[in-house]
Protein backbone atom coordinates (compact mmCIF):
# COMPACT_ATOMS: atom_id res chain seq x y z
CA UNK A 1 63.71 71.88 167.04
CA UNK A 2 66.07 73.56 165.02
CA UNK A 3 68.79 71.98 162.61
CA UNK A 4 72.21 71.73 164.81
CA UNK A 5 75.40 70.81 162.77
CA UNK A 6 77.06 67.88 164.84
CA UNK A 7 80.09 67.81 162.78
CA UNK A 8 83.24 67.78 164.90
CA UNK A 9 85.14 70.82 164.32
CA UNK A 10 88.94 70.21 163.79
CA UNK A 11 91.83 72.88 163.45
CA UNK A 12 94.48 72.89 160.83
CA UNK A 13 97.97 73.01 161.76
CA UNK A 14 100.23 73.99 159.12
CA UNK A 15 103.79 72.47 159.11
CA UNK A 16 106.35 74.99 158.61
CA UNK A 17 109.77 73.66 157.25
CA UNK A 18 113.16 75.59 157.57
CA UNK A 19 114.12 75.79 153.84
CA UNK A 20 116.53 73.24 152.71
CA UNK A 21 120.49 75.05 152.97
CA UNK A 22 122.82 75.51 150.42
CA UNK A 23 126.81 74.94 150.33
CA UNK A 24 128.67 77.56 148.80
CA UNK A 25 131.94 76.12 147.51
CA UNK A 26 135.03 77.86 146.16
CA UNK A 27 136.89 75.72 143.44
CA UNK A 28 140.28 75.66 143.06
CA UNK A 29 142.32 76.57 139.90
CA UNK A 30 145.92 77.65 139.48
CA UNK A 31 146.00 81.03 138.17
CA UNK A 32 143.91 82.68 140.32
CA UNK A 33 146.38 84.43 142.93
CA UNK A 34 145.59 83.66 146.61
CA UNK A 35 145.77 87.20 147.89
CA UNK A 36 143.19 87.78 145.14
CA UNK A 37 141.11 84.59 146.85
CA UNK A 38 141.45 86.11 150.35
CA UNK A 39 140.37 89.56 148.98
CA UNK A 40 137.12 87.91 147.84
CA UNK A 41 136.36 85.65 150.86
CA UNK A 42 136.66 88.70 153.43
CA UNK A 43 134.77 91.23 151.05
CA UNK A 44 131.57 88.96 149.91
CA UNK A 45 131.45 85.98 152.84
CA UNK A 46 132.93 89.14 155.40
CA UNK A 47 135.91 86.77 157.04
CA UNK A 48 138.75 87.71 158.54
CA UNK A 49 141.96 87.59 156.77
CA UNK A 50 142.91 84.18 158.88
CA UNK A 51 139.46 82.55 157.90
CA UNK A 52 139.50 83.17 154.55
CA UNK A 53 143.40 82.36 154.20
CA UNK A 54 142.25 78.92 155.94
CA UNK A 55 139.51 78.25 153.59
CA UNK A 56 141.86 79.21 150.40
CA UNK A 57 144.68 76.83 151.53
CA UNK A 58 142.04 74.56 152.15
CA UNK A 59 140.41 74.81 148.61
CA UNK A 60 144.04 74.85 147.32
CA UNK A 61 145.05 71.79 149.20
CA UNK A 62 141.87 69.77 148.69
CA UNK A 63 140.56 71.03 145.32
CA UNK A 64 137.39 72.49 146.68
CA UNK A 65 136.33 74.27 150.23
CA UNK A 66 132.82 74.61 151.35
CA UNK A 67 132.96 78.66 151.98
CA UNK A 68 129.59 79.13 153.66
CA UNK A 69 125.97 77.42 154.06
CA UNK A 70 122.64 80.09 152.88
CA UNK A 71 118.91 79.70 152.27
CA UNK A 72 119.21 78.90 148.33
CA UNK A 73 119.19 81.99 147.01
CA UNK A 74 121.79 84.11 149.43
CA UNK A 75 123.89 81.18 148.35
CA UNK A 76 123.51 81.65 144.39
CA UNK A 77 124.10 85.41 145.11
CA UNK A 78 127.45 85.35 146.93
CA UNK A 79 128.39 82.12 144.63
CA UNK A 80 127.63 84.52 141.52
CA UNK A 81 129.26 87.75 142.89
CA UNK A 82 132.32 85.87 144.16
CA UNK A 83 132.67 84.30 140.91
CA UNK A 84 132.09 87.77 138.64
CA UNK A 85 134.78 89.26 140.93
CA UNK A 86 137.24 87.23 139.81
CA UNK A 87 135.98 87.25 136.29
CA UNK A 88 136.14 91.22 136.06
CA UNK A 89 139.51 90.41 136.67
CA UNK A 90 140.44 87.87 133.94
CA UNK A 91 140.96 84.75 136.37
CA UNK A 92 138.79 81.92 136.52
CA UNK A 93 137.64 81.74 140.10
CA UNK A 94 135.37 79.91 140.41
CA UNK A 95 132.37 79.59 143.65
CA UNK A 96 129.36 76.67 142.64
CA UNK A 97 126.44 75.86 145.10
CA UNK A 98 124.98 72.78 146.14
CA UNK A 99 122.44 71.50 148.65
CA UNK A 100 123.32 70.35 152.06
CA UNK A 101 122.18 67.13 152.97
């Protein structure tokens, strides 16, 4: 007789999670101008002018808007070239990140 291998044979299923989503959120300040805001919001999170007025007013109103939700690092990107924007300009806009939960 020749040697059989009874083991049972199993398959591995690998669980795939969705990575874990960001909050980008624009932070209000006073000297930033809002036209300046809504220039930002339309050219880097590509709003219309009524969405990203909304989310300005918002931010103004409120202190802080959440702009958009991204994989971790889209979010970091846009939160980093928003924020540069307004820096090349002298004002201190401002966009942070933080996980959803």
């Amino acid at each position: 007789m020749a040697d059989t291998d009874t083991k049972p044979r199993t398959k591995v299923k690998t669980k795939v999670e969705r990575p874990r989503l960001h909050k980008v959120i624009l932070l209000n300040d006073d000297y930033t101008p809002r036209e300046f805001v809504i220039t930002v919001l339309k050219a880097e999170f590509r709003m219309t002018e009524g969405q990203a007025h909304k989310v300005m007013i918002t931010a103004h109103q409120r202190g802080a808007c959440v702009v958009a939700v991204f994989t971790k690092d889209v979010a970091e990107t846009k939160a980093t070239r928003a924020t540069d924007a307004g820096r090349a300009r002298g004002y201190p806009l401002l966009f942070t990140t933080e996980p959803e939960e």
